[in-house]
Protein backbone atom coordinates (compact mmCIF):
# COMPACT_ATOMS: atom_id res chain seq x y z
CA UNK A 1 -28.64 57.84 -71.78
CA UNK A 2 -26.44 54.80 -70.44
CA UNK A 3 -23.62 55.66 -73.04
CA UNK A 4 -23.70 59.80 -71.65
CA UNK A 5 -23.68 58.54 -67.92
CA UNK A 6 -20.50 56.28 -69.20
CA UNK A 7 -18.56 59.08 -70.67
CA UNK A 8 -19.22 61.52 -67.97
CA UNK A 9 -17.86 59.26 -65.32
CA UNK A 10 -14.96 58.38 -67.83
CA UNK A 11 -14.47 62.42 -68.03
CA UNK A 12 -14.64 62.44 -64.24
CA UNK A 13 -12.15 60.12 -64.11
CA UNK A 14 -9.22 61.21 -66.58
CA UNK A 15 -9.91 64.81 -64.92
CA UNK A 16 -9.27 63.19 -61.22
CA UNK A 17 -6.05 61.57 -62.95
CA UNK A 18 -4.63 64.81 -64.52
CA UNK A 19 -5.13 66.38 -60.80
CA UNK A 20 -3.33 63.89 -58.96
CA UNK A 21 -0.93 63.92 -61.45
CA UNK A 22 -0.40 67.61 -61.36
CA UNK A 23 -0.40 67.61 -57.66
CA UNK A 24 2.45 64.26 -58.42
CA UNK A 25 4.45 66.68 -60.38
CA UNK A 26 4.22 69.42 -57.64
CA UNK A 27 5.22 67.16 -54.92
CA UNK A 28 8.35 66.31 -56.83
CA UNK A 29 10.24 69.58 -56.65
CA UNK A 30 9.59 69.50 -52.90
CA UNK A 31 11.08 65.80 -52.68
CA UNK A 32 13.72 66.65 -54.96
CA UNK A 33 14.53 70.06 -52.63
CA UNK A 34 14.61 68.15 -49.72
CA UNK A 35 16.91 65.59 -50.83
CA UNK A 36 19.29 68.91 -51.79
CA UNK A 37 18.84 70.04 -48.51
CA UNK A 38 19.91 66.41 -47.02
CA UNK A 39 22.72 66.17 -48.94
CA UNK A 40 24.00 69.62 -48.15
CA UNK A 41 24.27 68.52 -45.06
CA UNK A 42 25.88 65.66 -44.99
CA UNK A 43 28.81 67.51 -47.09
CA UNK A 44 29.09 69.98 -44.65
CA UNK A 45 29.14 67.66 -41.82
CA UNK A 46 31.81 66.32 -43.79
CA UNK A 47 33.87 69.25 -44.88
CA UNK A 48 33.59 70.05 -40.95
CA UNK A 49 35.24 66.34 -40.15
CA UNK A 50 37.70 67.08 -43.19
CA UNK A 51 38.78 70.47 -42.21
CA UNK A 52 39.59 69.00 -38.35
CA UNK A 53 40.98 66.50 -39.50
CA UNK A 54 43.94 68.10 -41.52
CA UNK A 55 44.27 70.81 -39.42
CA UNK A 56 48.15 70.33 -39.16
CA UNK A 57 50.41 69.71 -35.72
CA UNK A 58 51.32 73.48 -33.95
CA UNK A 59 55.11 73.33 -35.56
CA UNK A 60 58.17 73.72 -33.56
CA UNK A 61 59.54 77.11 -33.19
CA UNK A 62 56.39 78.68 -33.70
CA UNK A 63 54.76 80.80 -30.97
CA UNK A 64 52.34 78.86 -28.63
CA UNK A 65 48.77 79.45 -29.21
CA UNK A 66 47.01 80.72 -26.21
CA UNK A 67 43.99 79.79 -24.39
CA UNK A 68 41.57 80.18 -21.03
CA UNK A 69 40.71 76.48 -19.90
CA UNK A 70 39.17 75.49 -15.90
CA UNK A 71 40.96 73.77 -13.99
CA UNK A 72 40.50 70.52 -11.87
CA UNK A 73 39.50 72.95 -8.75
CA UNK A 74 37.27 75.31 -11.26
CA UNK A 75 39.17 78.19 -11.37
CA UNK A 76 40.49 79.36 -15.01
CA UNK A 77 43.94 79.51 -16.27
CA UNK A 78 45.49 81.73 -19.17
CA UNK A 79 48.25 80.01 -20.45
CA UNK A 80 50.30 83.09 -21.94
CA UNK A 81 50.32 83.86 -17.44
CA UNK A 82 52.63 81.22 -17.61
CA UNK A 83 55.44 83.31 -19.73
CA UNK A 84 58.62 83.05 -18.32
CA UNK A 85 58.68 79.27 -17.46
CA UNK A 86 59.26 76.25 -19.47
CA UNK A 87 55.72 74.24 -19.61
CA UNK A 88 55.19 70.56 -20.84
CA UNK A 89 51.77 70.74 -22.19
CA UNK A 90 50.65 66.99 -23.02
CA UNK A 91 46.86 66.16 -24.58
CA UNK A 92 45.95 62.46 -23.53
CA UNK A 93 42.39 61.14 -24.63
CA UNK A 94 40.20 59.96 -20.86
CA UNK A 95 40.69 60.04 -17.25
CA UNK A 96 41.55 57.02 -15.51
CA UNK A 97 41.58 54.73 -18.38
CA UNK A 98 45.21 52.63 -18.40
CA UNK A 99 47.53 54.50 -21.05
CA UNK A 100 46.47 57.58 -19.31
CA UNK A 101 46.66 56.73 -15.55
CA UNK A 102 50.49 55.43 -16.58
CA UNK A 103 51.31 58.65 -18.68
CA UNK A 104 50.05 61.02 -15.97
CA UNK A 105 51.59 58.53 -13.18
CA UNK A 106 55.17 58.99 -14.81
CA UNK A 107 54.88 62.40 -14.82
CA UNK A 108 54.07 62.36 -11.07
CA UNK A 109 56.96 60.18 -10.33
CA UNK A 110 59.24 62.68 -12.61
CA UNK A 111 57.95 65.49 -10.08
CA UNK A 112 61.95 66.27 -8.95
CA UNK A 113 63.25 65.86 -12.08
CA UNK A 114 61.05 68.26 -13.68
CA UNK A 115 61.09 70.79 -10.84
CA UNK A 116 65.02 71.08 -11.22
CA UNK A 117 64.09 72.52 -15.22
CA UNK A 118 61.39 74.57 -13.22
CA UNK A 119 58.91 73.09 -15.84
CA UNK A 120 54.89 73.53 -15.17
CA UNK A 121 53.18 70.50 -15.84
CA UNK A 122 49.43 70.43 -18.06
CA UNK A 123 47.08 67.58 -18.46
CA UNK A 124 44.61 68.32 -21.10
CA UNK A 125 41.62 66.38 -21.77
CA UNK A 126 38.03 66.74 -22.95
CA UNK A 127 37.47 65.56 -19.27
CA UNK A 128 35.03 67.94 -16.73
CA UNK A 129 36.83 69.85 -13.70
CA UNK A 130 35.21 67.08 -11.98
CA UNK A 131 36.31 64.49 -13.49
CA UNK A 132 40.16 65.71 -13.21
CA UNK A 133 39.41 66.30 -9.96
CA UNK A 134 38.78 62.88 -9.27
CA UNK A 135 41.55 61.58 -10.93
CA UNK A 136 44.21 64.01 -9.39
CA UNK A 137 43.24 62.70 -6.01
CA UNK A 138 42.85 59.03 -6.72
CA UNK A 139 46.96 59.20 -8.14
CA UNK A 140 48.34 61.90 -6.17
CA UNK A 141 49.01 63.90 -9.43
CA UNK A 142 51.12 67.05 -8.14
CA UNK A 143 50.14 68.95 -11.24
CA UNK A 144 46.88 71.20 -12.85
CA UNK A 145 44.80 69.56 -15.03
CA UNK A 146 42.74 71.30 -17.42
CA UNK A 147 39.04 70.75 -19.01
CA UNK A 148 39.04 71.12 -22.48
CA UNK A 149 35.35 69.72 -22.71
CA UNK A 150 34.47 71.60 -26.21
CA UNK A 151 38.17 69.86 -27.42
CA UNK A 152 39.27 73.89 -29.49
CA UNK A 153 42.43 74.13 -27.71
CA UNK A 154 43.16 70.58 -28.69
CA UNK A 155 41.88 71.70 -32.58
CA UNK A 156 44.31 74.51 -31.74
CA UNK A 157 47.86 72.81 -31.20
CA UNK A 158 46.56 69.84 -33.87
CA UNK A 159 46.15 67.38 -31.26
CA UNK A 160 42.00 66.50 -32.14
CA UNK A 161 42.02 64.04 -35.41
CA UNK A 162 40.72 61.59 -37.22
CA UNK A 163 41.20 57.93 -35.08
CA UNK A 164 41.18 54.33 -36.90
CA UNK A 165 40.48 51.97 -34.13
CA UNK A 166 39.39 47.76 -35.33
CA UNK A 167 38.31 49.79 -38.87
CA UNK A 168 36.28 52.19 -37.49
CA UNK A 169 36.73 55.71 -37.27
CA UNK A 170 36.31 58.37 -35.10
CA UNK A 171 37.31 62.22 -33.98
CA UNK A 172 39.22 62.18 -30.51
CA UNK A 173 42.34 63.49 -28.73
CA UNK A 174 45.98 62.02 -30.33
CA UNK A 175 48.05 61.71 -27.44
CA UNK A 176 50.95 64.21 -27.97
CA UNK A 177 53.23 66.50 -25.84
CA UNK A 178 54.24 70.08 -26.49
CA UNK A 179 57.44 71.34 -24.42
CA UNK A 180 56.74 75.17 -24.71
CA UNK A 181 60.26 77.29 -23.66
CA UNK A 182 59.98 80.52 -21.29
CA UNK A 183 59.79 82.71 -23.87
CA UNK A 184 56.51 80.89 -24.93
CA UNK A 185 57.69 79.42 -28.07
CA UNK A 186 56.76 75.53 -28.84
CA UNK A 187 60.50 73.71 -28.57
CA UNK A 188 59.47 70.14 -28.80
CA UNK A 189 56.31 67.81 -30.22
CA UNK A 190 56.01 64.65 -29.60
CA UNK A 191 53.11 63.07 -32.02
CA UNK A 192 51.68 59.73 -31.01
CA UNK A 193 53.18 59.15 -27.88
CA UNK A 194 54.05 56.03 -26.66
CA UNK A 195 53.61 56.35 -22.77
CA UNK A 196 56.31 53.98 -21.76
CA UNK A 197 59.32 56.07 -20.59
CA UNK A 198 57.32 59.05 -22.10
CA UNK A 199 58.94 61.54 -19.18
CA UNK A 200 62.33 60.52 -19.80
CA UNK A 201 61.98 61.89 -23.34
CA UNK A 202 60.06 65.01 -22.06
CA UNK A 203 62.90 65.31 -19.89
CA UNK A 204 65.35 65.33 -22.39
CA UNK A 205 64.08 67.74 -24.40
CA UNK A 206 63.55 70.40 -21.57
CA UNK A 207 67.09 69.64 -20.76
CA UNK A 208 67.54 70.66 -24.15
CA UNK A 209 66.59 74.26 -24.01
């Protein structure tokens, strides 16, 4: 009687071990799909960062991409309204931060120069209306500033990449200029601009066309 009660409960046993194995081996597939389903996403996050990322520079001579962005005060401009007059169109990466206060300060200061070439004058950030706002009024900037919060018109002329700063890396605005003649073609970029004496050499080029 002992040795019957022994090998049912031994039966019970390898029986509850097959089940949890077979519910082991269903579990699997699951963990295994999920992993798939991870890693899918990570490569598309990654073909998404890749694909920005060598999205090349808006070339010279080719015709200026268009775009609706707000303004500082709100309202919306179309940049292809602007046809007919030269337009320096410079992407700079924050609002009141030093490189950018002295870029957009330069430009200010260049405001006669520039009027003689009757050249419009763009500030494009990833800034609100707000913000640009703000910082038009704290500097006196004589010029529109526009809020390219969703950064596709920087993605657009090539400006949005891939930034190394102390070894780590990051998507944000490279700050570049794009002289754009009256017949809306783009005549000049400047790539990685250094903002020291950065209007002279905007200058120069719109003297240029």
């Amino acid at each position: 009687m002992a040795r019957q009660v022994k090998k049912v409960v031994a039966k019970k046993t390898v029986l509850k071990k097959a089940a949890s194995g077979k519910t082991a081996v269903k579990a699997a597939p699951k963990k295994a799909a999920k992993k798939a389903v991870s890693a899918k996403s990570v490569l598309k996050k990654a073909v998404t960062v890749k694909a920005v990322t060598e999205i090349g520079w808006v070339k010279e001579g080719a015709q200026a991409p268009d775009f609706t962005l707000a303004t500082h005060d709100g309202t919306k401009l179309k940049f292809s309204s602007l046809k007919g007059t030269p337009v320096v169109l410079y992407f700079y990466p924050k609002d009141d931060t030093p490189g950018c206060t002295k870029e957009a300060c330069g430009f200010r200061d260049a405001k006669v120069k520039l009027a003689k070439h009757k050249a419009v004058v763009l500030g494009v950030s990833p800034d609100s209306p707000k913000s640009h706002e703000q910082f038009r009024k704290k500097y006196k900037l004589p010029f529109t500033l526009l809020a390219d919060e969703g950064h596709k018109v920087a993605e657009q002329y090539g400006a949005w990449r891939e930034k190394n700063m102390y070894g780590k890396k990051s998507m944000g605005i490279a700050r570049s200029t794009f002289i754009i003649d009256a017949a809306g073609k783009v005549a000049k970029v400047f790539k990685a601009v250094n903002v020291d004496a950065h209007d002279e050499q905007v200058l120069e080029a719109l003297a240029a066309l």
